[in-house]
C-alpha atoms as a PDB file:
ATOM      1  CA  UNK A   1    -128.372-145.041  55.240  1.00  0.00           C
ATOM      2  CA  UNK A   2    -131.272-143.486  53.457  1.00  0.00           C
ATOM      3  CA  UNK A   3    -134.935-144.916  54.780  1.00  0.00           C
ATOM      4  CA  UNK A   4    -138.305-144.005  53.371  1.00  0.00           C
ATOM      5  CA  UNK A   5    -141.703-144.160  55.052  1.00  0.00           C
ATOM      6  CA  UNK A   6    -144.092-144.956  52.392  1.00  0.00           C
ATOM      7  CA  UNK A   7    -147.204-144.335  54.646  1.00  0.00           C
ATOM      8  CA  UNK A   8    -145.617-140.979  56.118  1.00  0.00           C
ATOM      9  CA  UNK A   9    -147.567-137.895  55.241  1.00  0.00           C
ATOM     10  CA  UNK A  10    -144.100-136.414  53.814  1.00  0.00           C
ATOM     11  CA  UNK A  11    -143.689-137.438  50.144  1.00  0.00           C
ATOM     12  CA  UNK A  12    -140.791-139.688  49.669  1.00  0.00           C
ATOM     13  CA  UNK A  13    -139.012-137.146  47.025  1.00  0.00           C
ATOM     14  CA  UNK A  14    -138.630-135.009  50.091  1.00  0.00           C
ATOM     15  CA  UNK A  15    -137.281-137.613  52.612  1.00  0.00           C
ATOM     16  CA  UNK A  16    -134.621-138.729  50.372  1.00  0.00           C
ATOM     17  CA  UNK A  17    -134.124-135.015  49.526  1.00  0.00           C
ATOM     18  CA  UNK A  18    -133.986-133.729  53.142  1.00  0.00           C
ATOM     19  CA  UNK A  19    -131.862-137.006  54.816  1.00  0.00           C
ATOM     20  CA  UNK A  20    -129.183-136.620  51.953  1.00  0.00           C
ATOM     21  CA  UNK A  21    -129.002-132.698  52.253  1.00  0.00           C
ATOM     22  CA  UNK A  22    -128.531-133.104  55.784  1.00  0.00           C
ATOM     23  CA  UNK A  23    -125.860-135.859  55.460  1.00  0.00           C
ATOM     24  CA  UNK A  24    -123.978-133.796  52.851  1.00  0.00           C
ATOM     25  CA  UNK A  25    -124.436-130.359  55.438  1.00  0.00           C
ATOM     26  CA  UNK A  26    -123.383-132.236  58.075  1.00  0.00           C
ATOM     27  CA  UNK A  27    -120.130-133.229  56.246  1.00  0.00           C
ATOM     28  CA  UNK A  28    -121.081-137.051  56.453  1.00  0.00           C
ATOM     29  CA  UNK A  29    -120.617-136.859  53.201  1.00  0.00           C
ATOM     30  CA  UNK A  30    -117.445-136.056  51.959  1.00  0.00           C
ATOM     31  CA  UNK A  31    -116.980-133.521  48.710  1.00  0.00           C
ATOM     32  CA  UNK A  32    -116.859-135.797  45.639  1.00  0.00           C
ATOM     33  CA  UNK A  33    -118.821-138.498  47.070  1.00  0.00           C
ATOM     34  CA  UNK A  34    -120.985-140.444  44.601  1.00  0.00           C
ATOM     35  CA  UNK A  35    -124.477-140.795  45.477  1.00  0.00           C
ATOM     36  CA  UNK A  36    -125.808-144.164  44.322  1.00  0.00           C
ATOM     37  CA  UNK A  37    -127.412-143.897  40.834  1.00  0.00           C
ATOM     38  CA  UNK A  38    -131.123-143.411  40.373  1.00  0.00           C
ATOM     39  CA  UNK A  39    -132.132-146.865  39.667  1.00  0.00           C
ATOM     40  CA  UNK A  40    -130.058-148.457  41.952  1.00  0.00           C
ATOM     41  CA  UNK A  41    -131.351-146.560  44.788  1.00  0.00           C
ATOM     42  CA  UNK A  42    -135.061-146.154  44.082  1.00  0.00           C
ATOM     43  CA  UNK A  43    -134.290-150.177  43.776  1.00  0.00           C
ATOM     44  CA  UNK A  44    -133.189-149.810  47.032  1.00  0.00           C
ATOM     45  CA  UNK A  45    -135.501-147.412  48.833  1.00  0.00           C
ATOM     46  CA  UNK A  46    -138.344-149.546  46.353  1.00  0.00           C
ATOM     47  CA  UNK A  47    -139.627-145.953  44.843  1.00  0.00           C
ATOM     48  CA  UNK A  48    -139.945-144.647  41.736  1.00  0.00           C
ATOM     49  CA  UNK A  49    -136.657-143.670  39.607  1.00  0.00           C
ATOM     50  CA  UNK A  50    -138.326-140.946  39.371  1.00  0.00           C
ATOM     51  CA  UNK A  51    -139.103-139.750  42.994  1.00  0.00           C
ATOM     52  CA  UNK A  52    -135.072-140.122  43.284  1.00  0.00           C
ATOM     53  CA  UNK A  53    -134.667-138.096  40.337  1.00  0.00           C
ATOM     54  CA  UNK A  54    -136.724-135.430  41.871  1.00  0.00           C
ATOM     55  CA  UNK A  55    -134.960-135.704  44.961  1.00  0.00           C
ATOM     56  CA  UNK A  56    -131.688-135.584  43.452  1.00  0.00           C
ATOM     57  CA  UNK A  57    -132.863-132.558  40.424  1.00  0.00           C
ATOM     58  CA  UNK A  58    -133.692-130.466  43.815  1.00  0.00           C
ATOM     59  CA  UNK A  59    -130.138-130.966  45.559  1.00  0.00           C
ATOM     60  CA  UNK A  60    -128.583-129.994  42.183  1.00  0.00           C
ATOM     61  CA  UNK A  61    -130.745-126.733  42.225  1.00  0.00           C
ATOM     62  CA  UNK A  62    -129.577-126.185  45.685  1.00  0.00           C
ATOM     63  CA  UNK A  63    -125.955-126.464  44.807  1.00  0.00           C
ATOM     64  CA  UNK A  64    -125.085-129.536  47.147  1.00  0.00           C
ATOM     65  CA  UNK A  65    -124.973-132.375  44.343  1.00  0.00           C
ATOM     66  CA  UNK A  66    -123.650-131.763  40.734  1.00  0.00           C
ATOM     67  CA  UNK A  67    -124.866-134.315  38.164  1.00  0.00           C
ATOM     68  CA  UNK A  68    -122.613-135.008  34.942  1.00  0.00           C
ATOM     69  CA  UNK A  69    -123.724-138.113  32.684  1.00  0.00           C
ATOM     70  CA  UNK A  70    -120.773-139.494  32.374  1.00  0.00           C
ATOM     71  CA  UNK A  71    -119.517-139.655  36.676  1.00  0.00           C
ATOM     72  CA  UNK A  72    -123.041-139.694  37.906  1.00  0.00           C
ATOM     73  CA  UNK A  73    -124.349-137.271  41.201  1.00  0.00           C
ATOM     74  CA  UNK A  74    -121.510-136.254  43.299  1.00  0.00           C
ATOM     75  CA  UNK A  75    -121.751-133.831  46.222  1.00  0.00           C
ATOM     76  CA  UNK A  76    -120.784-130.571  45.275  1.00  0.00           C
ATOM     77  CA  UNK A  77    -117.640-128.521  46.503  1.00  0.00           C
ATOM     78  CA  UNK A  78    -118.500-125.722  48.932  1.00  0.00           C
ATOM     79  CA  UNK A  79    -117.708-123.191  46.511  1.00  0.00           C
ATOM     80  CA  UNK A  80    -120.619-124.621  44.452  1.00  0.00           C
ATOM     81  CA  UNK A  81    -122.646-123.877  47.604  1.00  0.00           C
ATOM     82  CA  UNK A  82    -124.496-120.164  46.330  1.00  0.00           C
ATOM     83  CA  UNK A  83    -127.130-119.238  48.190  1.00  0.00           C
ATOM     84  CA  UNK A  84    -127.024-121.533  51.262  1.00  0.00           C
ATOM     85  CA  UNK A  85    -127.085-120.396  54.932  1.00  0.00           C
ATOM     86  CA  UNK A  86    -123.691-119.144  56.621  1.00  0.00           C
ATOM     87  CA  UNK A  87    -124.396-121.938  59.402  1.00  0.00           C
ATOM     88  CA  UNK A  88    -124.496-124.214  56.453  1.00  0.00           C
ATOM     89  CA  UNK A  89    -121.616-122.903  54.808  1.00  0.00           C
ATOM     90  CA  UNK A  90    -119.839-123.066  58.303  1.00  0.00           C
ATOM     91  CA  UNK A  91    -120.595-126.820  58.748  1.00  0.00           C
ATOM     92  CA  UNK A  92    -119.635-127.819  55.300  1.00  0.00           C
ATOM     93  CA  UNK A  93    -116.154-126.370  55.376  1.00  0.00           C
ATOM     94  CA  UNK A  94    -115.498-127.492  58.884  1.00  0.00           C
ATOM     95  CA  UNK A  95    -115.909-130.468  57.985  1.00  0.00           C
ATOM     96  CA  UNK A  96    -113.533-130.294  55.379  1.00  0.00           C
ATOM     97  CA  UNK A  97    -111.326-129.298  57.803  1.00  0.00           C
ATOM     98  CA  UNK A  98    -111.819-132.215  60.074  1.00  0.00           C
ATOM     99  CA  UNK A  99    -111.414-134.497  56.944  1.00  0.00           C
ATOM    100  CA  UNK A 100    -108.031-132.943  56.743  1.00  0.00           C
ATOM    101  CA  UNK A 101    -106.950-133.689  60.287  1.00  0.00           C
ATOM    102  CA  UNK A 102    -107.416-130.463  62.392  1.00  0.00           C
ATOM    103  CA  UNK A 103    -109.036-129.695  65.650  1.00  0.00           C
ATOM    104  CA  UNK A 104    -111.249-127.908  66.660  1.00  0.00           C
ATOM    105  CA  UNK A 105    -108.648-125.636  67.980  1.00  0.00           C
ATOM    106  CA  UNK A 106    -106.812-125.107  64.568  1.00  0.00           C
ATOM    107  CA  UNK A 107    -109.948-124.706  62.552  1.00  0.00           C
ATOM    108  CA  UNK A 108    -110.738-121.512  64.565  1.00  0.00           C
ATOM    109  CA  UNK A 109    -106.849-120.455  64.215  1.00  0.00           C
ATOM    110  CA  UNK A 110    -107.179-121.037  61.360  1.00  0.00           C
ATOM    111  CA  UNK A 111    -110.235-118.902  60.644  1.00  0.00           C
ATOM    112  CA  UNK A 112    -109.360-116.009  62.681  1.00  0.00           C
ATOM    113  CA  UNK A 113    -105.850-116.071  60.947  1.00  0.00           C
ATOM    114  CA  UNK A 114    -108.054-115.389  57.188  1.00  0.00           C
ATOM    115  CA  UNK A 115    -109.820-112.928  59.304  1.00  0.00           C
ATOM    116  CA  UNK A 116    -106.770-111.007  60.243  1.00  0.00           C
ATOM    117  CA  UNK A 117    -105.408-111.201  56.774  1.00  0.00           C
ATOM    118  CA  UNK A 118    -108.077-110.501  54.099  1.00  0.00           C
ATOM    119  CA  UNK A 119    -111.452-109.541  56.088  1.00  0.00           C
ATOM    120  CA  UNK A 120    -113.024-109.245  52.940  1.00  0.00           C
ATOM    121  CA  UNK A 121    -115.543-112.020  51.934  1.00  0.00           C
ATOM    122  CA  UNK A 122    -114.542-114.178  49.141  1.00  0.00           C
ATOM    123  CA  UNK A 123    -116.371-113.386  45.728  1.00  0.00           C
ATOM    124  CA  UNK A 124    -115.775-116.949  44.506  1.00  0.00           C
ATOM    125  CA  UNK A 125    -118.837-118.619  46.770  1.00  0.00           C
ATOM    126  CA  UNK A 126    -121.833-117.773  44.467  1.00  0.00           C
ATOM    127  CA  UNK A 127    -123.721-116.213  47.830  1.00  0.00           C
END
């Protein structure tokens, strides 16, 4: 659940910005998830549409979100993910992982068992 604090010295473009980004990090929100559209959650939030299309325009620069007219704001695969932090990185594929069923135990098999077999990093991740 998204809040904003209108009388906060943090503008609310940036709250919605930084609670979804750390929701979608964090792997609360799945990969393909659709945010709510602009109207219906500045409605929500009672902001601007525009303060939510800020909020939303800077996700989609970050690679988290992807935005198509037709399907709406969805957050983005991890592959999309160029230029984020390895801890970030980390967190948003195990989650993945934990959305698929494994422990902790068998994401790190898992892991070292890539290691072992292609130590070379991926060129496919935008980074």
């Amino acid at each position: 659940m998204l809040t904003v604090d209108a009388s906060g010295r943090t503008p609310p473009y940036e709250q919605i910005r930084d609670q979804l980004r750390v929701q979608i990090v964090a792997g609360d929100l799945d990969v393909g998830t659709r945010l709510p559209s602009v109207r219906r959650l500045a409605a929500d939030l009672g902001v601007a549409p525009g303060t939510v299309a800020r909020a939303y325009r800077e996700l989609e620069q970050a690679g988290l979100v992807r935005t198509n007219r037709r399907t709406g704001t969805m957050v983005a695969p991890p592959a999309a993910v160029g230029g984020r932090s390895a801890a970030e990185l980390a967190a948003y594929c195990v989650a993945g992982m934990r959305g698929l069923g494994l422990t902790d135990a068998q994401i790190v098999a898992a892991v070292q068992d890539c290691l072992r077999r292609d130590p070379r990093p991926p060129t496919d991740l935008g980074t």
